[in-house]
N, C-alpha and C. Protein backbone atom coordinates (compact mmCIF):
# COMPACT_ATOMS: atom_id res chain seq x y z
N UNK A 1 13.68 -25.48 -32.02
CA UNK A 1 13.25 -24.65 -30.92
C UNK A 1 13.99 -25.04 -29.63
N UNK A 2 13.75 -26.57 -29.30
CA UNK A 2 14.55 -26.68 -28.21
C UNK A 2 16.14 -26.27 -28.12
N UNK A 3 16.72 -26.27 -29.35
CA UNK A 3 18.24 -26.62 -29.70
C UNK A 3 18.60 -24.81 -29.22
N UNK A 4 17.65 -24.19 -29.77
CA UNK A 4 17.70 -22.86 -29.52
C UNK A 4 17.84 -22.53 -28.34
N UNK A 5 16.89 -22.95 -27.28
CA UNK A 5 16.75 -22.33 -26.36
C UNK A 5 17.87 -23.38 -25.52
N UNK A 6 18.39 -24.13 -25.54
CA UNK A 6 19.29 -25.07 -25.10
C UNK A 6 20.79 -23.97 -25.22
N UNK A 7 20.39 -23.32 -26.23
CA UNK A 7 21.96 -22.96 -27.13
C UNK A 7 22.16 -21.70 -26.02
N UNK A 8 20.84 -20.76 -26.18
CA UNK A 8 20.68 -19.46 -25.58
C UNK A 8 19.60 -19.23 -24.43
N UNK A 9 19.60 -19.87 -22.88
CA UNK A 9 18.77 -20.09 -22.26
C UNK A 9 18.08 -18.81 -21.43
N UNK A 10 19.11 -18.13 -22.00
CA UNK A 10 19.32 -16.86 -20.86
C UNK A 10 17.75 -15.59 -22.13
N UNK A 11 17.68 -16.13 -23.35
CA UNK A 11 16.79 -15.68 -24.34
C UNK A 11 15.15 -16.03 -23.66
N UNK A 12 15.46 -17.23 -23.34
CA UNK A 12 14.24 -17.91 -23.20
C UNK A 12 13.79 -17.17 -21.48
N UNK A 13 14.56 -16.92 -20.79
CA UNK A 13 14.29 -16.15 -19.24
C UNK A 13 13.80 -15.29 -19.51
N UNK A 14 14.23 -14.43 -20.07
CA UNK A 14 14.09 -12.86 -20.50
C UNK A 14 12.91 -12.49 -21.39
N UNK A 15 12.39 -14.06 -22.42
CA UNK A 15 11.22 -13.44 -22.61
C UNK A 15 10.40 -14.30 -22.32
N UNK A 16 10.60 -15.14 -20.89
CA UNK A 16 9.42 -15.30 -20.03
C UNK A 16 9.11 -14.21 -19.18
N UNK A 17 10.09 -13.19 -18.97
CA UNK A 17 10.02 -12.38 -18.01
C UNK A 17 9.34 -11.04 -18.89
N UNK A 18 9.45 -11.24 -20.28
CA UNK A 18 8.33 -9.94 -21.11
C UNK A 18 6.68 -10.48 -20.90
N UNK A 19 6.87 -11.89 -21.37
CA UNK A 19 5.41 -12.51 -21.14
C UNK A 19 4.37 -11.89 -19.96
N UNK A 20 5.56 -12.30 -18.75
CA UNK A 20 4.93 -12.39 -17.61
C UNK A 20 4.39 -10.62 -17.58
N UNK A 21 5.18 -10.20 -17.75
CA UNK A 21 5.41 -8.85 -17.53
C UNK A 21 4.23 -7.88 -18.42
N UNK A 22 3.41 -8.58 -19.45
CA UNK A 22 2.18 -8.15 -19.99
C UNK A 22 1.27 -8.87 -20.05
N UNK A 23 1.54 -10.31 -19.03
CA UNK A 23 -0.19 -10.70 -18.43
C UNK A 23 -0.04 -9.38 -17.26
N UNK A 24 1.14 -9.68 -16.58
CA UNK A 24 1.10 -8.27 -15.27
C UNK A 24 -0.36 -7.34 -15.59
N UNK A 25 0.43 -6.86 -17.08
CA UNK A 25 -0.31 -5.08 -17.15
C UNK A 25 -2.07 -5.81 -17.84
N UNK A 26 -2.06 -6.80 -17.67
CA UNK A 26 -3.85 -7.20 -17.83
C UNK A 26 -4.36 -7.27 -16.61
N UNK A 27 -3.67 -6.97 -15.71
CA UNK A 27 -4.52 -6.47 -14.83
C UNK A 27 -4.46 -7.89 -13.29
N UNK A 28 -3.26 -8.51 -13.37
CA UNK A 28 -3.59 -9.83 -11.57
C UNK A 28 -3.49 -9.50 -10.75
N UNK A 29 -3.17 -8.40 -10.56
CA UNK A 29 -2.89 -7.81 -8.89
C UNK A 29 -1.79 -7.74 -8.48
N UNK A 30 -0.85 -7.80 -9.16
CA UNK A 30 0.99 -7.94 -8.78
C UNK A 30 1.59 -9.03 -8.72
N UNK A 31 1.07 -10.42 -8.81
CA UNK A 31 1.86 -11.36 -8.18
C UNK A 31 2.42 -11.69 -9.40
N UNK A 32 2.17 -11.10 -10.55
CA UNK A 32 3.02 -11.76 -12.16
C UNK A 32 4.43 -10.96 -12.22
N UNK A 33 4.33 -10.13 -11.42
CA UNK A 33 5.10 -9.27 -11.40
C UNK A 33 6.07 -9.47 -10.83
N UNK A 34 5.94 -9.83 -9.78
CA UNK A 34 7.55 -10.68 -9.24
C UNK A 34 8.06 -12.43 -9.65
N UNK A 35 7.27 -12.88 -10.28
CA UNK A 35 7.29 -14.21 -11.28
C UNK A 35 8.16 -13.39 -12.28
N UNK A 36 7.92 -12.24 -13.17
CA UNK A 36 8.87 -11.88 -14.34
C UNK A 36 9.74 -11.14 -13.51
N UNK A 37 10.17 -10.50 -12.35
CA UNK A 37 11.60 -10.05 -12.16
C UNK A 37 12.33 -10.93 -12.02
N UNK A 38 11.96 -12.43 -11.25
CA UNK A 38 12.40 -13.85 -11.09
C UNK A 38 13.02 -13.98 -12.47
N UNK A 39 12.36 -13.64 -13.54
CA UNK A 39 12.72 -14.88 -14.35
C UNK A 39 13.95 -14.10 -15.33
N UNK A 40 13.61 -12.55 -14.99
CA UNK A 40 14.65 -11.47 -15.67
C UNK A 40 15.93 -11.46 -15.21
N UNK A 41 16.02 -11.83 -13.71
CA UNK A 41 16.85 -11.80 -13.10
C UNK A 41 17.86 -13.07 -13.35
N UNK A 42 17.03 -14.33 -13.43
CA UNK A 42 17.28 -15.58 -14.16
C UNK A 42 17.79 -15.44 -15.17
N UNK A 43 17.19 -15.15 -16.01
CA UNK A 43 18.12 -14.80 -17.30
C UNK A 43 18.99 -14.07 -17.58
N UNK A 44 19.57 -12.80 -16.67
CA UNK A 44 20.72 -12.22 -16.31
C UNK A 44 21.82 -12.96 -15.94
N UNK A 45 21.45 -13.77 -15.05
CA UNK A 45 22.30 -14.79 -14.30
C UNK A 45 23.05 -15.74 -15.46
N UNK A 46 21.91 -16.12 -15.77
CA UNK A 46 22.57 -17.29 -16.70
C UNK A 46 23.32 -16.88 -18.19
N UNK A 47 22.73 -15.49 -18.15
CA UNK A 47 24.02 -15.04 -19.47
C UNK A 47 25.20 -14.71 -18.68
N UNK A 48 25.52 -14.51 -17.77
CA UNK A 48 26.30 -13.79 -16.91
C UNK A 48 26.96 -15.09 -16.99
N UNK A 49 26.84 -15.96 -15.87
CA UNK A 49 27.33 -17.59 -16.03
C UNK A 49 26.55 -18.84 -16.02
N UNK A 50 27.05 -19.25 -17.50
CA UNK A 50 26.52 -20.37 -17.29
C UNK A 50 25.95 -20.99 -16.57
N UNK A 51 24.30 -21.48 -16.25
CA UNK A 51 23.75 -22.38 -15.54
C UNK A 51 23.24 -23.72 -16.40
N UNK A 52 23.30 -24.67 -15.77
CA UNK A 52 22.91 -25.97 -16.12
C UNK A 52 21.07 -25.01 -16.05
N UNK A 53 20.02 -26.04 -16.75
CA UNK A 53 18.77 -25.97 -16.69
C UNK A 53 18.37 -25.94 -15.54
N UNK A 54 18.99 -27.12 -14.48
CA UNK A 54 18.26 -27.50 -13.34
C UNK A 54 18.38 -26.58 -12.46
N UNK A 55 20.01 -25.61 -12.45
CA UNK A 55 19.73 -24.54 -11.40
C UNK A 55 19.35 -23.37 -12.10
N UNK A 56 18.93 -23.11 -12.97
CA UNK A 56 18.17 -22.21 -13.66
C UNK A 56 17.32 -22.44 -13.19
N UNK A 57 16.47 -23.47 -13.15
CA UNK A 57 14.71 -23.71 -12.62
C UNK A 57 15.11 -23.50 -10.93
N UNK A 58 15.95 -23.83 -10.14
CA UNK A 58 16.02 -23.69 -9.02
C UNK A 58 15.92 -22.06 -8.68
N UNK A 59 17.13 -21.08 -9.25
CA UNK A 59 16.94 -19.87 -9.32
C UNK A 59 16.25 -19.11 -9.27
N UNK A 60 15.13 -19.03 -10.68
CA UNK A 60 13.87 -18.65 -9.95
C UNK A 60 12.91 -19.32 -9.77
N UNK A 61 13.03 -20.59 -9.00
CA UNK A 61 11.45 -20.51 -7.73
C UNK A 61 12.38 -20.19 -6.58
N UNK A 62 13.35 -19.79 -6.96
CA UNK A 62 13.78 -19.37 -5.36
C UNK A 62 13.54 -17.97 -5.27
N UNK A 63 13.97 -17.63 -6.75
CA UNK A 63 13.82 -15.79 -6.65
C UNK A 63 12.22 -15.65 -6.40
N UNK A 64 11.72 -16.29 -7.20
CA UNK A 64 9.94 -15.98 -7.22
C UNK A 64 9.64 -15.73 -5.54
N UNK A 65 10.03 -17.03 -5.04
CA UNK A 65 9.41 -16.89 -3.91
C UNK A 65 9.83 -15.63 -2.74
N UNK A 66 11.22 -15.69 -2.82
CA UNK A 66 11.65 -14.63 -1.88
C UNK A 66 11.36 -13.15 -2.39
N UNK A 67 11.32 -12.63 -4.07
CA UNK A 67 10.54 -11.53 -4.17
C UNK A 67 9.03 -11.32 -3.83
N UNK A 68 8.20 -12.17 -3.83
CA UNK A 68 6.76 -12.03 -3.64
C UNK A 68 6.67 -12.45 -1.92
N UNK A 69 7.72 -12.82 -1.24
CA UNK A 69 7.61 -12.91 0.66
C UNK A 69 8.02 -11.70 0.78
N UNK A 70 9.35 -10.46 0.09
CA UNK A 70 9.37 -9.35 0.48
C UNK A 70 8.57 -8.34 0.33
N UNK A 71 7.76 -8.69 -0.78
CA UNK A 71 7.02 -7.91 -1.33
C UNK A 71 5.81 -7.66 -0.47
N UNK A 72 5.59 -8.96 -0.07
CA UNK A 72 3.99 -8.83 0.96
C UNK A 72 4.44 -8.58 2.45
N UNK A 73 5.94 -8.65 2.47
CA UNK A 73 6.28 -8.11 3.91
C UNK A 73 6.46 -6.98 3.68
N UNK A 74 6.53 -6.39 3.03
CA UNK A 74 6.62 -4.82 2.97
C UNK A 74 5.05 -3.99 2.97
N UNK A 75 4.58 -4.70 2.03
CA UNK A 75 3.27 -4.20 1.92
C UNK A 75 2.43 -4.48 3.11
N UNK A 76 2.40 -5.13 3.90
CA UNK A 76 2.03 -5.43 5.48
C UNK A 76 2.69 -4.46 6.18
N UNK A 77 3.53 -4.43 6.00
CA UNK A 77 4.39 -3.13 6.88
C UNK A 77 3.86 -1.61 6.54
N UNK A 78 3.65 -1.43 5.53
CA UNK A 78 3.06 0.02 5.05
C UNK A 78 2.08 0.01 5.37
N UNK A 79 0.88 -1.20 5.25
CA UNK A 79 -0.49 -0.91 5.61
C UNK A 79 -0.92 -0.87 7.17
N UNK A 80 -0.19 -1.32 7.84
CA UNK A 80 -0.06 -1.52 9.39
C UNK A 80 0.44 -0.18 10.02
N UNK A 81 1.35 0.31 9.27
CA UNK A 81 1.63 1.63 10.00
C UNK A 81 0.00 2.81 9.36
N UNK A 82 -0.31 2.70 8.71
CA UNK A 82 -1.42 4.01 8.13
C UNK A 82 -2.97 3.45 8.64
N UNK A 83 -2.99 2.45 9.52
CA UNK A 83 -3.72 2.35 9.69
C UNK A 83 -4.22 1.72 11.38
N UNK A 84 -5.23 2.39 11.91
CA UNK A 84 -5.45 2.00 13.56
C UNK A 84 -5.55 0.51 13.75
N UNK A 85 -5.23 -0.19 14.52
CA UNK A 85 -5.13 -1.52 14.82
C UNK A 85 -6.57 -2.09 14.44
N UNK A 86 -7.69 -1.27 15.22
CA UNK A 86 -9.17 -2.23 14.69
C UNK A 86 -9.47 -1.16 14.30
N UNK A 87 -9.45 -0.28 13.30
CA UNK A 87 -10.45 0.51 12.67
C UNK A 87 -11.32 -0.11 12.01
N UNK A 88 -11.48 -1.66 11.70
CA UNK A 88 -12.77 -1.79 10.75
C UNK A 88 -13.72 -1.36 11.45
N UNK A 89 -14.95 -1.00 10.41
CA UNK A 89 -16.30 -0.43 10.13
C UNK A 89 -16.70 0.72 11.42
N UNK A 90 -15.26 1.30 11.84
CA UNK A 90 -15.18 2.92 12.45
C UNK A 90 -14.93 4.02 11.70
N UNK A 91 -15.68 4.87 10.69
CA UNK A 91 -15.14 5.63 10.06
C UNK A 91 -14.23 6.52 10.90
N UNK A 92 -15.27 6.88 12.17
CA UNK A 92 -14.41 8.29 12.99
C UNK A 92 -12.84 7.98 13.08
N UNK A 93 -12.85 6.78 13.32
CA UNK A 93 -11.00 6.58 13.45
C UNK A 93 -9.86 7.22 12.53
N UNK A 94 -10.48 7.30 11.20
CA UNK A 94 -9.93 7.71 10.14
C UNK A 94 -9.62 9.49 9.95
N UNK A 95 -10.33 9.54 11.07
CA UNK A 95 -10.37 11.38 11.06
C UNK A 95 -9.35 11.87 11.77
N UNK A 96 -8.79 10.92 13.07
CA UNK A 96 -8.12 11.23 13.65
C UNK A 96 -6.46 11.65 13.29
N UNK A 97 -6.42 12.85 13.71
CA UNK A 97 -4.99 13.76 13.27
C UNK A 97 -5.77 14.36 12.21
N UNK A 98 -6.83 14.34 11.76
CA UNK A 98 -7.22 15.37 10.18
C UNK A 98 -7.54 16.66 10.79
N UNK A 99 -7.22 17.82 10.23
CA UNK A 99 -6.77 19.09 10.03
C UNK A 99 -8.60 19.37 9.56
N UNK A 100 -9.39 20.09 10.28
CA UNK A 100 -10.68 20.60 10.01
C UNK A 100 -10.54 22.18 10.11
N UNK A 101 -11.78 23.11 9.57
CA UNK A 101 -11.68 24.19 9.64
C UNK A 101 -13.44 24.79 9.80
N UNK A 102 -13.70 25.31 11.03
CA UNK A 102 -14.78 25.09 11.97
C UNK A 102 -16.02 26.27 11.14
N UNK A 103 -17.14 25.52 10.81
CA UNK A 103 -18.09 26.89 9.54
C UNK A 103 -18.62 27.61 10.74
N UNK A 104 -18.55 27.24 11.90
CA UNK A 104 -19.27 27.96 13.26
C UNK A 104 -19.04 27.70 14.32
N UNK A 105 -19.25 28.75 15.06
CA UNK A 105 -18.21 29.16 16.06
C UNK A 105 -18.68 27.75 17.08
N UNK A 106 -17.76 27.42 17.75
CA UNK A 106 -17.87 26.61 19.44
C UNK A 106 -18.73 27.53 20.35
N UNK A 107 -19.74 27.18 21.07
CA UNK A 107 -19.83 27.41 22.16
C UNK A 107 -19.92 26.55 23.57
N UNK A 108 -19.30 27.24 24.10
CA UNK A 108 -19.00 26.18 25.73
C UNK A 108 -18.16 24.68 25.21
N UNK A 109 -17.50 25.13 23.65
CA UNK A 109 -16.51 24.38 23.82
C UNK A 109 -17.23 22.83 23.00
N UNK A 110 -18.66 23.09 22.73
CA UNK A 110 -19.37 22.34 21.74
C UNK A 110 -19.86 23.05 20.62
N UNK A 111 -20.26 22.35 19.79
CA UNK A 111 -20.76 22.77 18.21
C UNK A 111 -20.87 21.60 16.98
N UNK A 112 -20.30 21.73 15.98
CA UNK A 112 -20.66 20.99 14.61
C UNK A 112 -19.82 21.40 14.02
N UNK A 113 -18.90 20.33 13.07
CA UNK A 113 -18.13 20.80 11.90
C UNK A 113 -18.57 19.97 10.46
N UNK A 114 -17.96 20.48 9.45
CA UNK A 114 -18.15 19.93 8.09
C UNK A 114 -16.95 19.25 7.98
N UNK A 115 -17.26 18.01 7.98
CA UNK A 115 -15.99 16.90 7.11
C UNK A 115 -16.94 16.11 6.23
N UNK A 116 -16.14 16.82 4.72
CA UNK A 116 -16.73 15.85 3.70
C UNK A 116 -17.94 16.65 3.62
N UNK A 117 -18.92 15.80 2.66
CA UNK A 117 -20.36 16.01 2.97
C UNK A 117 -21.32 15.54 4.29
N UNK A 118 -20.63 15.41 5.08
CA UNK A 118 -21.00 14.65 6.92
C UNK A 118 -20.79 16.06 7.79
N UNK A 119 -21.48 16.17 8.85
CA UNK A 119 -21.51 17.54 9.97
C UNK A 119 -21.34 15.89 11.20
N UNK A 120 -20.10 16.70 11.89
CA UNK A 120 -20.01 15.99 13.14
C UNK A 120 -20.33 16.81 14.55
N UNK A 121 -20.48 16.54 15.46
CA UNK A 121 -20.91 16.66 16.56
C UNK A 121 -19.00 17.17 16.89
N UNK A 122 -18.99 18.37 17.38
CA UNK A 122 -17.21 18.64 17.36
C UNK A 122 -17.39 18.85 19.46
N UNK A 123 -16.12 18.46 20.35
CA UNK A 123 -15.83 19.03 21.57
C UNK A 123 -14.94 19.38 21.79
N UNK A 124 -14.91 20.75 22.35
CA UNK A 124 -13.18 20.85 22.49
C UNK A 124 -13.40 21.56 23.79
N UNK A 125 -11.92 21.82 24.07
CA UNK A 125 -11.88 22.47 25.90
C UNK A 125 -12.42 23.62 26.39
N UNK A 126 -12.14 24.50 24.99
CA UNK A 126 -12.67 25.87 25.04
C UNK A 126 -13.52 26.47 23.66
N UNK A 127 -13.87 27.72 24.21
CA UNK A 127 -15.25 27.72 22.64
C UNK A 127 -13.95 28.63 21.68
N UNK A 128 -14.38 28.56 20.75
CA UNK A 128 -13.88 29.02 19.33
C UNK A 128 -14.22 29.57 18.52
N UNK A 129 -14.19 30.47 17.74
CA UNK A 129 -14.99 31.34 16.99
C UNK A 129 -14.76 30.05 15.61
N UNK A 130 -16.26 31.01 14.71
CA UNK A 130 -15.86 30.39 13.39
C UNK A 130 -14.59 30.27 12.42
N UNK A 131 -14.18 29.90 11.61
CA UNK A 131 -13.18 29.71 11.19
C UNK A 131 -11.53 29.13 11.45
N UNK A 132 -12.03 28.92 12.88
CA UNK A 132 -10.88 28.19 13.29
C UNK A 132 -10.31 26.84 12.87
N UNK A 133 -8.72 26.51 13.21
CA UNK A 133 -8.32 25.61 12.56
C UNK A 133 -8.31 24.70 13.83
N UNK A 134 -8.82 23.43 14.00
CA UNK A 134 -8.83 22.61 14.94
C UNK A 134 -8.09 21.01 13.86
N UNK A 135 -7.81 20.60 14.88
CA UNK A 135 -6.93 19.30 14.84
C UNK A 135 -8.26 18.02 15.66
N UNK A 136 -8.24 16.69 14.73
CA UNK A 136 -9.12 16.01 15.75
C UNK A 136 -8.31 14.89 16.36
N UNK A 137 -8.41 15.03 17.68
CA UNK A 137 -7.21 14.04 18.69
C UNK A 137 -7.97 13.13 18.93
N UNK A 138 -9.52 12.76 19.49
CA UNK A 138 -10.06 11.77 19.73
C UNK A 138 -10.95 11.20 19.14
N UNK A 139 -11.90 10.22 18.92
CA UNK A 139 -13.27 10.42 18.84
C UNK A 139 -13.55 9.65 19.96
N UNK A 140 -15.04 10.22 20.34
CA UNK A 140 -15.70 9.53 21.79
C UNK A 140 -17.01 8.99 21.14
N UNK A 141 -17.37 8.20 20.76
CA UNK A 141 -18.51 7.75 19.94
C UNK A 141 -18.81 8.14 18.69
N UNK A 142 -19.86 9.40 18.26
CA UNK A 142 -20.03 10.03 17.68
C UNK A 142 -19.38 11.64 17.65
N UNK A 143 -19.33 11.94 18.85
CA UNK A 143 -18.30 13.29 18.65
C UNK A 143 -16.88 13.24 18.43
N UNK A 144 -16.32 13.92 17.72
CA UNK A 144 -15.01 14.46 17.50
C UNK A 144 -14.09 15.34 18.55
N UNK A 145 -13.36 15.01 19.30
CA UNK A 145 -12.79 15.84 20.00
C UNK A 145 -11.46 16.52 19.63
N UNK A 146 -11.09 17.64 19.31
CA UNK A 146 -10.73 18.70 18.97
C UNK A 146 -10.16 19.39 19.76
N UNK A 147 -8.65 19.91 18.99
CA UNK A 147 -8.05 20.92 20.16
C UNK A 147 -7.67 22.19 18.84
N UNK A 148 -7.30 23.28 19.09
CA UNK A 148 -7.15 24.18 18.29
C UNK A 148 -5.72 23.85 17.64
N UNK A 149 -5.29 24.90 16.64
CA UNK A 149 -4.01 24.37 15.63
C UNK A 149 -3.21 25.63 16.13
């Protein structure tokens, strides 16, 4: 076994990198997942050229690490843009820019809309008949403030 994998090291990368790659799909949350591109990539390398063992093992914890730092810098980056700086435990924040469509009319520029199974308290500048398409730009507590589309 050892003589084997001594002989063909680049065998032994490639199916650490299947291993890894179906604890992945049992379900860890991603981080096996860039451990087996590490080690795929590793074993590319080293059929490609020759590596001694030791920079084979260097290779990937280097790959490991720098795929799973881009990985969570990216994913920080996506979640930071889609989301308001403190929106925790504000739903209304989440409404904001959502596209509503009004079951009754505004008057004086107040009224009620349906988002979801929830009726909000709606304000806008001017009144509106039913069916209008309003946009929500603010929230002020509990009301929604609203401009037409």
């Amino acid at each position: 076994m050892i003589a084997a994998i001594s002989a063909h090291p680049y065998l032994f990368w490639l199916t650490l990198g299947g291993v890894l790659l179906v604890a992945e799909m049992l379900g860890t949350g991603g981080w096996l997942l860039w451990c087996a591109v590490a080690a795929v990539i590793t074993g590319v390398a080293s059929w490609v050229a020759p590596l001694s063992i030791e920079w084979q093992g260097v290779c990937f914890a280097v790959l490991t690490v720098l795929s799973a730092f881009l990985w969570w810098r990216w994913l920080t980056r996506r979640n930071s843009m889609n989301r308001p700086a403190n929106a925790l435990n504000q739903r209304g924040q989440a409404l904001i820019g959502r596209e509503l469509v009004l079951d009754e009319a505004l008057v004086d520029g107040r009224g009620n809309a349906r988002v979801g199974d929830t009726r909000w308290p709606v304000v806008a500048d001017t009144s509106l008949p039913a069916g209008s398409r309003v946009v929500v730009i603010a929230i002020e507590g509990i009301t929604l403030r609203v401009k037409a589309r």
